[in-house]
N, C-alpha and C. Protein backbone atom coordinates (compact mmCIF):
# COMPACT_ATOMS: atom_id res chain seq x y z
N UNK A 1 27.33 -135.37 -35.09
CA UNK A 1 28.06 -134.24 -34.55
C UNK A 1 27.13 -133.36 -33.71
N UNK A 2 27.70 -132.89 -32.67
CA UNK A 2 26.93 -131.74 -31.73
C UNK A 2 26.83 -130.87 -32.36
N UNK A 3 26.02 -129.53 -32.62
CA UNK A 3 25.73 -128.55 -33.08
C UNK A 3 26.17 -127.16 -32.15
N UNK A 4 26.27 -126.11 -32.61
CA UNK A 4 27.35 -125.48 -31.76
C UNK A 4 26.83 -124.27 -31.88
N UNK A 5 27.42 -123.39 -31.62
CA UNK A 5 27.45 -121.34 -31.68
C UNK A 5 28.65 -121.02 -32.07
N UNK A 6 28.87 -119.73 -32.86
CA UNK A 6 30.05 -118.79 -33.26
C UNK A 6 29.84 -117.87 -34.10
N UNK A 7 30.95 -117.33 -34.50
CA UNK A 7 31.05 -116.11 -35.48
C UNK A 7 31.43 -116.88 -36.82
N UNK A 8 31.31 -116.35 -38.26
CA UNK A 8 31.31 -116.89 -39.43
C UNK A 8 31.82 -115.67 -39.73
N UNK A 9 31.98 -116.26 -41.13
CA UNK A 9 32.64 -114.56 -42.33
C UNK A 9 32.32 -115.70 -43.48
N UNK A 10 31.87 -115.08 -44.87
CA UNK A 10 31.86 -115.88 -45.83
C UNK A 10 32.66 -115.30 -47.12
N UNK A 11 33.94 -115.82 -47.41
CA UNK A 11 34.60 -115.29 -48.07
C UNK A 11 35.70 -116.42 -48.93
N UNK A 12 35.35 -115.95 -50.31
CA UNK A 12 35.60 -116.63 -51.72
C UNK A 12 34.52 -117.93 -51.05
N UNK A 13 33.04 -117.73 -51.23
CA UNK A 13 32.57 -118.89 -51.50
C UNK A 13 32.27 -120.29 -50.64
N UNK A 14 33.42 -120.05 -48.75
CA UNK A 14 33.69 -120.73 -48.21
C UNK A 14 33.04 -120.15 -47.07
N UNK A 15 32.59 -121.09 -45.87
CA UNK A 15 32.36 -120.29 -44.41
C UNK A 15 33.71 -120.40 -43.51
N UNK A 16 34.36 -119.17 -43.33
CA UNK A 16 35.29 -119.64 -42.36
C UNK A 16 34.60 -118.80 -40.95
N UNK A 17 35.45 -119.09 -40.07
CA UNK A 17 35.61 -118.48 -38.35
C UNK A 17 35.42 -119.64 -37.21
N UNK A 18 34.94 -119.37 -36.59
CA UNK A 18 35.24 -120.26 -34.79
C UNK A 18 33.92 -120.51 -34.34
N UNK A 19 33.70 -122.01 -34.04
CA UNK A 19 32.66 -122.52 -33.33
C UNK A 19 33.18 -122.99 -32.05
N UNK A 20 32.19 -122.92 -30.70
CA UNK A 20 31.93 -123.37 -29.56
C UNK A 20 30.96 -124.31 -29.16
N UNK A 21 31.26 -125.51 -28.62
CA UNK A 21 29.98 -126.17 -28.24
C UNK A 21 29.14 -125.37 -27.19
N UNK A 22 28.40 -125.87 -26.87
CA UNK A 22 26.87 -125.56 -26.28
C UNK A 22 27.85 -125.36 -24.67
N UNK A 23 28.40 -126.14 -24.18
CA UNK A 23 29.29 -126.30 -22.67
C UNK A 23 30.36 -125.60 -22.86
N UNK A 24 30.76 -124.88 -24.10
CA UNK A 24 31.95 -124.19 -24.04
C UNK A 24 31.10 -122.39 -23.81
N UNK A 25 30.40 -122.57 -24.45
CA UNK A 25 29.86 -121.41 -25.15
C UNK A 25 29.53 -120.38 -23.82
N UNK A 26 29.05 -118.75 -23.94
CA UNK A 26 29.06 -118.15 -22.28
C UNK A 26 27.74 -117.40 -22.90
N UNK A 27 27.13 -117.99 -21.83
CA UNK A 27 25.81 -117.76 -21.21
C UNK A 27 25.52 -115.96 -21.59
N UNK A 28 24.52 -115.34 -22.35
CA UNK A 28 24.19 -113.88 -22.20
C UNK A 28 22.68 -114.29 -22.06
N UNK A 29 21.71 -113.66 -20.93
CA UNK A 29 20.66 -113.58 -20.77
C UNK A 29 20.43 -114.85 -20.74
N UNK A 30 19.55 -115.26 -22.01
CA UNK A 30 18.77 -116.72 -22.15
C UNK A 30 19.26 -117.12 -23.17
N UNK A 31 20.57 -116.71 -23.44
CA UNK A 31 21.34 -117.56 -24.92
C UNK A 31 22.63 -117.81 -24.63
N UNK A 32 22.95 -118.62 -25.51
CA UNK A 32 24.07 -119.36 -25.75
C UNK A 32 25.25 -118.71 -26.41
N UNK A 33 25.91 -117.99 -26.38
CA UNK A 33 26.60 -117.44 -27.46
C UNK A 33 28.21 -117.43 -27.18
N UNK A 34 28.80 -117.40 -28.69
CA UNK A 34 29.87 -117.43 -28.70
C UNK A 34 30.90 -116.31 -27.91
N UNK A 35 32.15 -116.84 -27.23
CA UNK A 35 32.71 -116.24 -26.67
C UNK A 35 33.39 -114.90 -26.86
N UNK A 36 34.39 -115.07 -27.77
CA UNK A 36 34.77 -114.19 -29.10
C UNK A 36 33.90 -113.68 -29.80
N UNK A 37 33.91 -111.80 -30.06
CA UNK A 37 33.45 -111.63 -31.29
C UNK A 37 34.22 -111.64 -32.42
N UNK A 38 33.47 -111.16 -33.30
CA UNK A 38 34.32 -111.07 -34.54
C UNK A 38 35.58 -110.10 -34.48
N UNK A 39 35.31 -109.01 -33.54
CA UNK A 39 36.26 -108.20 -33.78
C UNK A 39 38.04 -108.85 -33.10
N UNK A 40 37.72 -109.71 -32.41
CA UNK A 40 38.53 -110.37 -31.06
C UNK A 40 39.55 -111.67 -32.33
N UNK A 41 38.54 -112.24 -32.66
CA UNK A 41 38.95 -113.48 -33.80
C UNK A 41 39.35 -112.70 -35.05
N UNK A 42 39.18 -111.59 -35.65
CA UNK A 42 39.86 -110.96 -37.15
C UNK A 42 41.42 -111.43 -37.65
N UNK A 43 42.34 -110.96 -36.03
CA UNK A 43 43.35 -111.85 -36.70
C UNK A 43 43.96 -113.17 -36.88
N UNK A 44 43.11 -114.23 -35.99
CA UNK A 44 43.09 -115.04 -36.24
C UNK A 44 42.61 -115.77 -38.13
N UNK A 45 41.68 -114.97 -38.25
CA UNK A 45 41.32 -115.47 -39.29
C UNK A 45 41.97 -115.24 -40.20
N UNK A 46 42.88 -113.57 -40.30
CA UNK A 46 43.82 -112.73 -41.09
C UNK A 46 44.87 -113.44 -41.46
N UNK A 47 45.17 -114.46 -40.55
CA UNK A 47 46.76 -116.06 -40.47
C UNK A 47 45.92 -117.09 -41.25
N UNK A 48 44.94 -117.11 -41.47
CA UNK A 48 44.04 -118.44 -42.22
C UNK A 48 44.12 -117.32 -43.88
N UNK A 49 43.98 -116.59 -43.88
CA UNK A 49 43.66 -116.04 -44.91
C UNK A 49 44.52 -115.21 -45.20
N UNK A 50 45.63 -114.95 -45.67
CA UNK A 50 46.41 -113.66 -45.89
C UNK A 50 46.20 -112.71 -46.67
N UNK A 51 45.17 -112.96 -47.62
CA UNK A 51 44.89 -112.29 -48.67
C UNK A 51 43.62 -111.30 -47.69
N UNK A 52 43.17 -111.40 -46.50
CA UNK A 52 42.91 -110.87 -45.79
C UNK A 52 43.28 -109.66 -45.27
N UNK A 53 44.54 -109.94 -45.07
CA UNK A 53 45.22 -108.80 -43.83
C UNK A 53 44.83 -107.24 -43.95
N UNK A 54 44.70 -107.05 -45.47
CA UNK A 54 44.26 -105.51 -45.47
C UNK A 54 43.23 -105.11 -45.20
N UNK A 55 42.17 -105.97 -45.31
CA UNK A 55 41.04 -105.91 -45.15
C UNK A 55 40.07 -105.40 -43.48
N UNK A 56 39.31 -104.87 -43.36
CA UNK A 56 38.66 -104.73 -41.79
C UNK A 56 37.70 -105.90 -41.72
N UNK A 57 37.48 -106.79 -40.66
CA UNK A 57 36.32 -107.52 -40.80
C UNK A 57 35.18 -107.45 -40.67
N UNK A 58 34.63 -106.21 -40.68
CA UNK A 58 32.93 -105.65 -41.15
C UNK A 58 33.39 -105.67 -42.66
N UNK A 59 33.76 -105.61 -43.57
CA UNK A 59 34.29 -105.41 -44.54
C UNK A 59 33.70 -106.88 -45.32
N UNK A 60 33.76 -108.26 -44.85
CA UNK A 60 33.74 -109.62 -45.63
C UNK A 60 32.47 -109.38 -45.16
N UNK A 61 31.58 -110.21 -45.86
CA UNK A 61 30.16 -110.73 -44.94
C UNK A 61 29.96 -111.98 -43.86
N UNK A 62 29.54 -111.56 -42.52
CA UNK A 62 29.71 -112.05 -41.60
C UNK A 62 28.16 -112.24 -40.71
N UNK A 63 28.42 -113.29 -40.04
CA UNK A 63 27.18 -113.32 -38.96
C UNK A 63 27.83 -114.15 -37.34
N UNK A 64 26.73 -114.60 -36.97
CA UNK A 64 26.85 -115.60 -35.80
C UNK A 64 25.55 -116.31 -35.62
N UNK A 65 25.74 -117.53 -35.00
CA UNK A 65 25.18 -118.43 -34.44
C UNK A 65 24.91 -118.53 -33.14
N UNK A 66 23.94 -118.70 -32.17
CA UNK A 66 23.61 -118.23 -30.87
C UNK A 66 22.64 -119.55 -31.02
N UNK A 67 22.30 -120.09 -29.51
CA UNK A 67 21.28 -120.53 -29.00
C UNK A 67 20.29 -120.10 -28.00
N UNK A 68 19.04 -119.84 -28.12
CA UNK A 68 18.12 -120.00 -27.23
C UNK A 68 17.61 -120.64 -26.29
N UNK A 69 18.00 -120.30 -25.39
CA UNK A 69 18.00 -121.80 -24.26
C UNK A 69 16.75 -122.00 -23.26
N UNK A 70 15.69 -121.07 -23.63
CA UNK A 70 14.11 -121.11 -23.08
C UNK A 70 13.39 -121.76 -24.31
N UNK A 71 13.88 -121.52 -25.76
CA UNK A 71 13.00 -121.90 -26.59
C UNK A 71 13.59 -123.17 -27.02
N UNK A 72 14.87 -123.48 -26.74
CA UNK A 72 15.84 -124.74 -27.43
C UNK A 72 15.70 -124.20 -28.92
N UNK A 73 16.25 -123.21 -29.29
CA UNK A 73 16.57 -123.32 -30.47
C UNK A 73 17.39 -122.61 -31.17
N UNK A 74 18.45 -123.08 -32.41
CA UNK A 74 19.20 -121.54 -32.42
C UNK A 74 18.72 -120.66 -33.24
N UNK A 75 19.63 -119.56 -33.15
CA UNK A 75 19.35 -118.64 -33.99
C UNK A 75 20.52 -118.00 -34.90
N UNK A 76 20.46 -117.75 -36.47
CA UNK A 76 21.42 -117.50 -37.29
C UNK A 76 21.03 -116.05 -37.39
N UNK A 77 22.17 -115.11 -36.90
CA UNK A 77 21.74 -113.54 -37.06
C UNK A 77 23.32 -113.31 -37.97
N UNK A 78 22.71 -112.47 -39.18
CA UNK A 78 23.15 -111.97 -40.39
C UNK A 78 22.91 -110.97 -41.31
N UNK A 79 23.26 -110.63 -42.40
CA UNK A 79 22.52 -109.39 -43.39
C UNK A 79 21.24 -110.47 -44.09
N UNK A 80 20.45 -109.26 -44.40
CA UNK A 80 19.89 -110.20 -44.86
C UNK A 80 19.70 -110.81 -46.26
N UNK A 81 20.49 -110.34 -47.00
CA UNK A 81 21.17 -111.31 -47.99
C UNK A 81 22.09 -112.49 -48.03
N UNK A 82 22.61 -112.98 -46.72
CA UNK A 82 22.70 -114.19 -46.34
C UNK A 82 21.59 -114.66 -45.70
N UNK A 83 20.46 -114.15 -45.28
CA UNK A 83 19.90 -115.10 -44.72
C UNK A 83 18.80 -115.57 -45.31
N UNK A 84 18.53 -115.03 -46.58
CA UNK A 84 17.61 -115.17 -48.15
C UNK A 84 18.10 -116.24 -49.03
N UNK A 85 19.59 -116.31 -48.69
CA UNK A 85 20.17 -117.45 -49.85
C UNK A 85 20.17 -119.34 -49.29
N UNK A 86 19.13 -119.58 -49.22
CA UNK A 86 19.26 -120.91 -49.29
C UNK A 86 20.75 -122.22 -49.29
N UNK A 87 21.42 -121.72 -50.13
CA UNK A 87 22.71 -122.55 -50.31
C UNK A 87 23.78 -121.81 -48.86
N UNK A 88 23.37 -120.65 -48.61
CA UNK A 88 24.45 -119.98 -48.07
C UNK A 88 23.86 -120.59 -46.48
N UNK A 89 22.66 -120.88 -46.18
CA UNK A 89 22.13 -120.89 -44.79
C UNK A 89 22.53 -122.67 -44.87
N UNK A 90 22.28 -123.64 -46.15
CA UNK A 90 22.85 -124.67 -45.59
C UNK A 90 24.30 -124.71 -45.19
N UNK A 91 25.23 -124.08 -45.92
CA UNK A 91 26.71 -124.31 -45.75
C UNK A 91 26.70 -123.91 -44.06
N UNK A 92 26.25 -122.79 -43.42
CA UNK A 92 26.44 -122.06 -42.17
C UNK A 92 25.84 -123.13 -41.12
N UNK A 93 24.96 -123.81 -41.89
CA UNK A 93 24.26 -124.74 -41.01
C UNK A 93 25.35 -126.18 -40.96
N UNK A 94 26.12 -126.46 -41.88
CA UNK A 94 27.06 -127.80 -42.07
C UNK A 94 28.06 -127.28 -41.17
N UNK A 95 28.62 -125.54 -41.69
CA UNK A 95 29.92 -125.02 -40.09
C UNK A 95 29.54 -125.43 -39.16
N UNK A 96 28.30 -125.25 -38.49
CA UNK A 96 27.96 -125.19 -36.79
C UNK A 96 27.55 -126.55 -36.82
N UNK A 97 27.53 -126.92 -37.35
CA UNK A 97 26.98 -128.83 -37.08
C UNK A 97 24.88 -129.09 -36.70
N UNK A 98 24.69 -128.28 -37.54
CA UNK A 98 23.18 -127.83 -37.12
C UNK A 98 22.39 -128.85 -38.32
N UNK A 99 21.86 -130.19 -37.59
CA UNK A 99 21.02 -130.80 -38.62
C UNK A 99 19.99 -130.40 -39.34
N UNK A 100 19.29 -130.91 -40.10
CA UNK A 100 18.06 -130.30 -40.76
C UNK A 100 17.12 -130.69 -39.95
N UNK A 101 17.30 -131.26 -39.17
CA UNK A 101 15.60 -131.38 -38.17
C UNK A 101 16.01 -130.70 -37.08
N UNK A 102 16.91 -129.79 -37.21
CA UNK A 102 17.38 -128.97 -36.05
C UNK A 102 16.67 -127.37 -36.26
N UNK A 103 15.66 -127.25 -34.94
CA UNK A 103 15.05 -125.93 -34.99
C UNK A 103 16.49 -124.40 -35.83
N UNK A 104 16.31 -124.09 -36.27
CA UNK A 104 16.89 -122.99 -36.86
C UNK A 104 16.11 -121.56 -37.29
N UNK A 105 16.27 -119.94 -36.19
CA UNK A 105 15.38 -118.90 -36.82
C UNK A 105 16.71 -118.56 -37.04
N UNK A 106 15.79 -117.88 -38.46
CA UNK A 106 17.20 -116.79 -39.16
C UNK A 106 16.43 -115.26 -38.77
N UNK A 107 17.65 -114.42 -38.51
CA UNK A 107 16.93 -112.91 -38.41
C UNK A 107 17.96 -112.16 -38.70
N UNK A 108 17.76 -111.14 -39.88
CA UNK A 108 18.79 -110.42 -40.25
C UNK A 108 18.82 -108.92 -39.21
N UNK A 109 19.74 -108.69 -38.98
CA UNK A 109 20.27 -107.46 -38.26
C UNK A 109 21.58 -106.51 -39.00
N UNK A 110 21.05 -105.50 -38.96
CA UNK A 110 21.50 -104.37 -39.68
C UNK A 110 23.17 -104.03 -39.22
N UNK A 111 23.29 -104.35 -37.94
CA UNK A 111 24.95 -104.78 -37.51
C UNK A 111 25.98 -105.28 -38.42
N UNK A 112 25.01 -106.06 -38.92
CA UNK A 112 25.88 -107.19 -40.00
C UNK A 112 25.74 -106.82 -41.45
N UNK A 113 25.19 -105.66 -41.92
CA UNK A 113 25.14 -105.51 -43.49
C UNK A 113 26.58 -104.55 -43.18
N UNK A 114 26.76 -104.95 -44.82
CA UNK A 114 28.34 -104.43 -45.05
C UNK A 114 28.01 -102.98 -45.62
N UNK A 115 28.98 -102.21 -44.90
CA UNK A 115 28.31 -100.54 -45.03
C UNK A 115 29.58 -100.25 -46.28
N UNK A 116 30.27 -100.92 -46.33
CA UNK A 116 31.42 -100.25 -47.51
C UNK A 116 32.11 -101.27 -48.14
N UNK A 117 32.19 -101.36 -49.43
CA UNK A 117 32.95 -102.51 -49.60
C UNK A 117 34.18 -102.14 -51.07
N UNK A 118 35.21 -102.29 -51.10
CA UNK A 118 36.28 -101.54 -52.00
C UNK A 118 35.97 -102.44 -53.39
């Protein structure tokens, strides 16, 4: 499988949200990144999930997947309690189709920690 870019949310245990291949994906600076943000895809995901709907999506824990296209490599930006958990960075890595001999930096960004949670 090709390996890809997008937005994630990890919720009950599962990775859901929307991947783009590398030729789908729109160009920012020197990366690869997904088209949609999270805020654009929420209700999409809100119809996958109904137990969702009340919810805001800063609210689940969420990241994205981006490529580097000077260094060839991607990058997983998240809180950084997803990006500490081992099991959680392989599952994100099986969503995007990202092998294990596939360059991967993780870097947590403060965007993505959940500021409130009910």
């Amino acid at each position: 499988m090709t390996p890809k870019v997008g937005i994630f949310w990890i919720y009950r245990n599962k990775i859901i949200g929307k991947t783009y291949s590398l030729s789908e994906a729109e160009k920012y600076g020197n990366f690869l990144s997904p088209i949609l943000g999270h805020y654009e895809y929420w209700e999409e995901i809100q119809k996958l999930e109904p137990k969702l709907y009340y919810e805001e999506y800063e609210n689940i824990p969420r990241g994205r997947v981006v490529y580097n296209m000077i260094k060839k490599q991607f990058v997983l930006l998240s809180s950084k309690s997803i990006i500490k958990n081992q099991s959680v960075v392989k599952a994100i890595k099986e969503f995007f189709s990202i092998q294990d001999n596939t360059k991967l930096i993780k870097k947590s960004d403060f965007h993505y920690e959940i500021r409130y949670k009910a």
